[in-house]
Protein backbone atom coordinates (compact mmCIF):
# COMPACT_ATOMS: atom_id res chain seq x y z
CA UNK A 1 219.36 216.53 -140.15
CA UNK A 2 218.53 217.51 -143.76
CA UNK A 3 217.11 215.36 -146.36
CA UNK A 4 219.44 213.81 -148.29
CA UNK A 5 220.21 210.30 -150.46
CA UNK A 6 223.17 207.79 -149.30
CA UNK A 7 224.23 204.72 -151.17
CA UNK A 8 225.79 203.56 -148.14
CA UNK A 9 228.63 204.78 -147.36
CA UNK A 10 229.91 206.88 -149.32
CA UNK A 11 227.53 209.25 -151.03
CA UNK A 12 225.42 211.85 -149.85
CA UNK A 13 223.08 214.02 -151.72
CA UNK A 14 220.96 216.35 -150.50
CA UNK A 15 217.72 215.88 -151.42
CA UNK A 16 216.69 219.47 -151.54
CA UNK A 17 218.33 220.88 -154.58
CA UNK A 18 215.64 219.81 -156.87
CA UNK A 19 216.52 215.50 -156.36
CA UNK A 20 213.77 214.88 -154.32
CA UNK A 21 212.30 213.14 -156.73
CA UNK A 22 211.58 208.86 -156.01
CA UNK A 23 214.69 206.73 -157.63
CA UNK A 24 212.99 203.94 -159.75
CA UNK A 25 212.60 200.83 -157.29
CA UNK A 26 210.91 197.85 -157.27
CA UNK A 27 209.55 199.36 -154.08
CA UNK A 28 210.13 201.73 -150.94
CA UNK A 29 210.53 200.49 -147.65
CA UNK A 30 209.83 203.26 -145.38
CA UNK A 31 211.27 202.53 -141.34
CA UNK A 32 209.57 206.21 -139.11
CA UNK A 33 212.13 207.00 -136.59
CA UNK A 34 213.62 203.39 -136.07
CA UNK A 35 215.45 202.74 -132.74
CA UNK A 36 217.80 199.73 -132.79
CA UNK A 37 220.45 199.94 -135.28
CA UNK A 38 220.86 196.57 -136.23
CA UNK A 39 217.23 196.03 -137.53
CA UNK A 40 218.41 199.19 -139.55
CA UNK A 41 221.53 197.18 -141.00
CA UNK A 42 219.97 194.01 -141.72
CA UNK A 43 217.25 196.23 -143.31
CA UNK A 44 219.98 197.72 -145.73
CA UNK A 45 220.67 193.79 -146.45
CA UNK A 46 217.79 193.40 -147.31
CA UNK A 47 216.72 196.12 -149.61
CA UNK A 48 220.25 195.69 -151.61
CA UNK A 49 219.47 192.00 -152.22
CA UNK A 50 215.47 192.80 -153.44
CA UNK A 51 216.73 196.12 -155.43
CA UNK A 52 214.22 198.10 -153.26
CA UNK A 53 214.83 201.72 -151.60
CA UNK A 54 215.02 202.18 -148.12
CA UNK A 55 213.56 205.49 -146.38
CA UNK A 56 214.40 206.56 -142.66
CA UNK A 57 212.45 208.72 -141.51
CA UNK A 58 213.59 210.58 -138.39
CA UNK A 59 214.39 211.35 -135.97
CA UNK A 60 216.66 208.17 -135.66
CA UNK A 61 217.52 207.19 -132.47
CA UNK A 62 221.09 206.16 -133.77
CA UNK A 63 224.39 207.51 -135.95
CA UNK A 64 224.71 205.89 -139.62
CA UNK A 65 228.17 205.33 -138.66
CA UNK A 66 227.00 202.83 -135.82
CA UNK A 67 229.20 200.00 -136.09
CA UNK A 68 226.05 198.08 -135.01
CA UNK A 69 224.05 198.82 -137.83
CA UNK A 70 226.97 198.38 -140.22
CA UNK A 71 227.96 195.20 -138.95
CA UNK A 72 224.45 193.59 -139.43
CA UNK A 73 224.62 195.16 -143.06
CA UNK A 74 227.39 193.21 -143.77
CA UNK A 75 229.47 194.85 -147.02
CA UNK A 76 225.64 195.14 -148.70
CA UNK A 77 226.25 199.38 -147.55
CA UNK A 78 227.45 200.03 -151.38
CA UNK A 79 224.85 198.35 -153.34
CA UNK A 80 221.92 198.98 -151.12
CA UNK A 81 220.17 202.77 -151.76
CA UNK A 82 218.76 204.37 -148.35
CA UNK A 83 217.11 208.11 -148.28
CA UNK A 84 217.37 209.72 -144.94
CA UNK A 85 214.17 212.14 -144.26
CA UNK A 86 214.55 214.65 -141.40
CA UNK A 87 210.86 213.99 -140.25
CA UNK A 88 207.75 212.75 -141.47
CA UNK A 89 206.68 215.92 -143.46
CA UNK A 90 209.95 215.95 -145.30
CA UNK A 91 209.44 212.46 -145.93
CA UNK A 92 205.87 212.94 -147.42
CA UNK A 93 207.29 215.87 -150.04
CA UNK A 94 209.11 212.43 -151.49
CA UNK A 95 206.79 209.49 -150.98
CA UNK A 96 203.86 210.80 -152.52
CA UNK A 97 205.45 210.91 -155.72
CA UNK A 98 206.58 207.16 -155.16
CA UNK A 99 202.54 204.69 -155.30
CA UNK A 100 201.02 203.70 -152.91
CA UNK A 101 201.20 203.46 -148.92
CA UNK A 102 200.40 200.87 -146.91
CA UNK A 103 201.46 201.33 -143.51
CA UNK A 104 202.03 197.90 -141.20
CA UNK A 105 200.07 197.45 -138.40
CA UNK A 106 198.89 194.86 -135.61
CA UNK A 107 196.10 197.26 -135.58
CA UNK A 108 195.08 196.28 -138.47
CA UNK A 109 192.40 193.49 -139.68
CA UNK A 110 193.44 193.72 -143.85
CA UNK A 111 196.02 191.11 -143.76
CA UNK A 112 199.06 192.10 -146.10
CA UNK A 113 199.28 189.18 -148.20
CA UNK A 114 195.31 190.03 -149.59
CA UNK A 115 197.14 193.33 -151.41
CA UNK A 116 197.68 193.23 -154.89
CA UNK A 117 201.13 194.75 -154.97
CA UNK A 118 202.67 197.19 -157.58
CA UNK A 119 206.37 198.15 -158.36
CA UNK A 120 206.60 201.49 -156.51
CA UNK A 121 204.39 200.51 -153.59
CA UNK A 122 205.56 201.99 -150.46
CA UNK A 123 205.84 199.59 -147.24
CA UNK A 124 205.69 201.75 -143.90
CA UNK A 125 206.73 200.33 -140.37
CA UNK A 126 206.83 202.29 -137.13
CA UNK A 127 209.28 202.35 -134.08
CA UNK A 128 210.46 199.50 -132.10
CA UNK A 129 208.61 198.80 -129.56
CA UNK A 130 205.63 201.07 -130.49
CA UNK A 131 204.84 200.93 -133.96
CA UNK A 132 203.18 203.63 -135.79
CA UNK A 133 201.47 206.21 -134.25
CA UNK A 134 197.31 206.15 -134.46
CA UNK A 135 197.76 210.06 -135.72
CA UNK A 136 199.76 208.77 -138.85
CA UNK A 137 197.63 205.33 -139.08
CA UNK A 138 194.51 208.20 -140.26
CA UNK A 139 196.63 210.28 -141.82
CA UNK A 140 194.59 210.66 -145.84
CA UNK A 141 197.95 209.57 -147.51
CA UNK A 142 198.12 205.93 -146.23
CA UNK A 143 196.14 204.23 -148.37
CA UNK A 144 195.72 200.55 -146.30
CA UNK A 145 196.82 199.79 -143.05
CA UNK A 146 197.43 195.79 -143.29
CA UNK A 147 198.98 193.20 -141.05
CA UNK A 148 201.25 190.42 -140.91
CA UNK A 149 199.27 187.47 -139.16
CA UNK A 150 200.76 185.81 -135.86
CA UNK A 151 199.30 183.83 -133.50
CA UNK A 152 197.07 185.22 -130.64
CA UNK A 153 199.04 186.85 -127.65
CA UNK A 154 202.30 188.09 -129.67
CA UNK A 155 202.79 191.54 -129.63
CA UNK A 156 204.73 191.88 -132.95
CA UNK A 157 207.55 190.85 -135.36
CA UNK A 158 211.02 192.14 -135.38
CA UNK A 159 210.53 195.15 -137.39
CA UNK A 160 213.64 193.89 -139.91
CA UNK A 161 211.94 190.28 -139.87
CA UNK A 162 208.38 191.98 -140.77
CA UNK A 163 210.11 194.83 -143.41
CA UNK A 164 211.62 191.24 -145.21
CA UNK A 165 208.11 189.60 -144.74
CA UNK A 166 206.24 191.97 -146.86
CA UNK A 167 208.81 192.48 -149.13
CA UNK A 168 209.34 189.25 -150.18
CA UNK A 169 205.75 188.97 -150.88
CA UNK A 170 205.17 192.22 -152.95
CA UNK A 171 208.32 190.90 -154.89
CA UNK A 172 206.93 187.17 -155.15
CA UNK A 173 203.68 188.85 -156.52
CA UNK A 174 205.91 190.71 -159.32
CA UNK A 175 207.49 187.70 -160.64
CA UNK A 176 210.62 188.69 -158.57
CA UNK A 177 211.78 191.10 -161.53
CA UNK A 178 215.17 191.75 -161.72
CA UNK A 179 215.91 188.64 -159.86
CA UNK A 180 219.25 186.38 -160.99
């Protein structure tokens, strides 16, 4: 799978010709190797309606074309903008041009609603059912690791429900800009 840019579904561009660069968003919601193509759908929803970018980062465990993931979309796959990254590394090349990276965490103790957000802020979530890896938790490019609260004993969110959460807020905290 190479690199490339989709507004959903129609075009594709590949990323490496020299357009790797970050599209101007209100901010990047990155998804590492997501597994259940609905959450994927209703995260294309999402972003369309908040004008932010969504990044999957592979391997994905499922086809764009899944009629799963389109369904749960809706007919938001034109206006929403998603970047497909092979991997993690070729995922990197283009978020470190985009802010800053907070990655989302039950591991964490920084509670995401204490960040001061700015347009261009990158939002990380890990894999259903596993969340993100302690390797890429350390790695020096994430700059918090932060957490939505719940109450004691849940594991975790729905990764689409948690994505909206902290979207929502970084968008709240930026007067909603663009918003109708």
């Amino acid at each position: 799978m190479e690199d490339r840019v989709t507004e959903l579904p129609t075009a594709l561009e590949n990323t490496q010709d020299g357009n790797a660069g970050i599209i101007s968003r209100m901010f990047h919601v990155a998804f590492v190797e997501p597994k259940i193509p609905p959450n994927t759908g209703n995260a294309i929803r999402m972003v369309a309606a908040t004008g932010c970018e969504l990044h999957l980062i592979g391997p994905l465990d499922f086809d764009l074309s899944d009629a799963r993931l389109r369904r749960a979309g809706l007919d938001y796959h034109d206006l929403a903008s998603v970047r497909v990254h092979a991997d993690l590394e070729a995922a990197w090349t283009v978020l470190a041009s985009a802010g800053r990276v907070f990655a989302f965490t039950a591991k964490a103790k920084l509670s995401f609603a204490d960040i001061s957000y700015r347009p261009g802020d990158v939002l990380m979530f890990g894999p259903e059912p596993t969340g993100l890896s302690e390797e890429l938790l350390t790695d020096p490019r994430i700059t918090e690791r932060v957490r939505i609260p719940m109450l004691s004993g849940r594991r975790s969110l729905n990764l689409s429900n948690a994505a909206a959460i902290a979207v929502y807020e970084a968008w709240r905290q930026n007067g909603f800009a663009g918003a109708g």
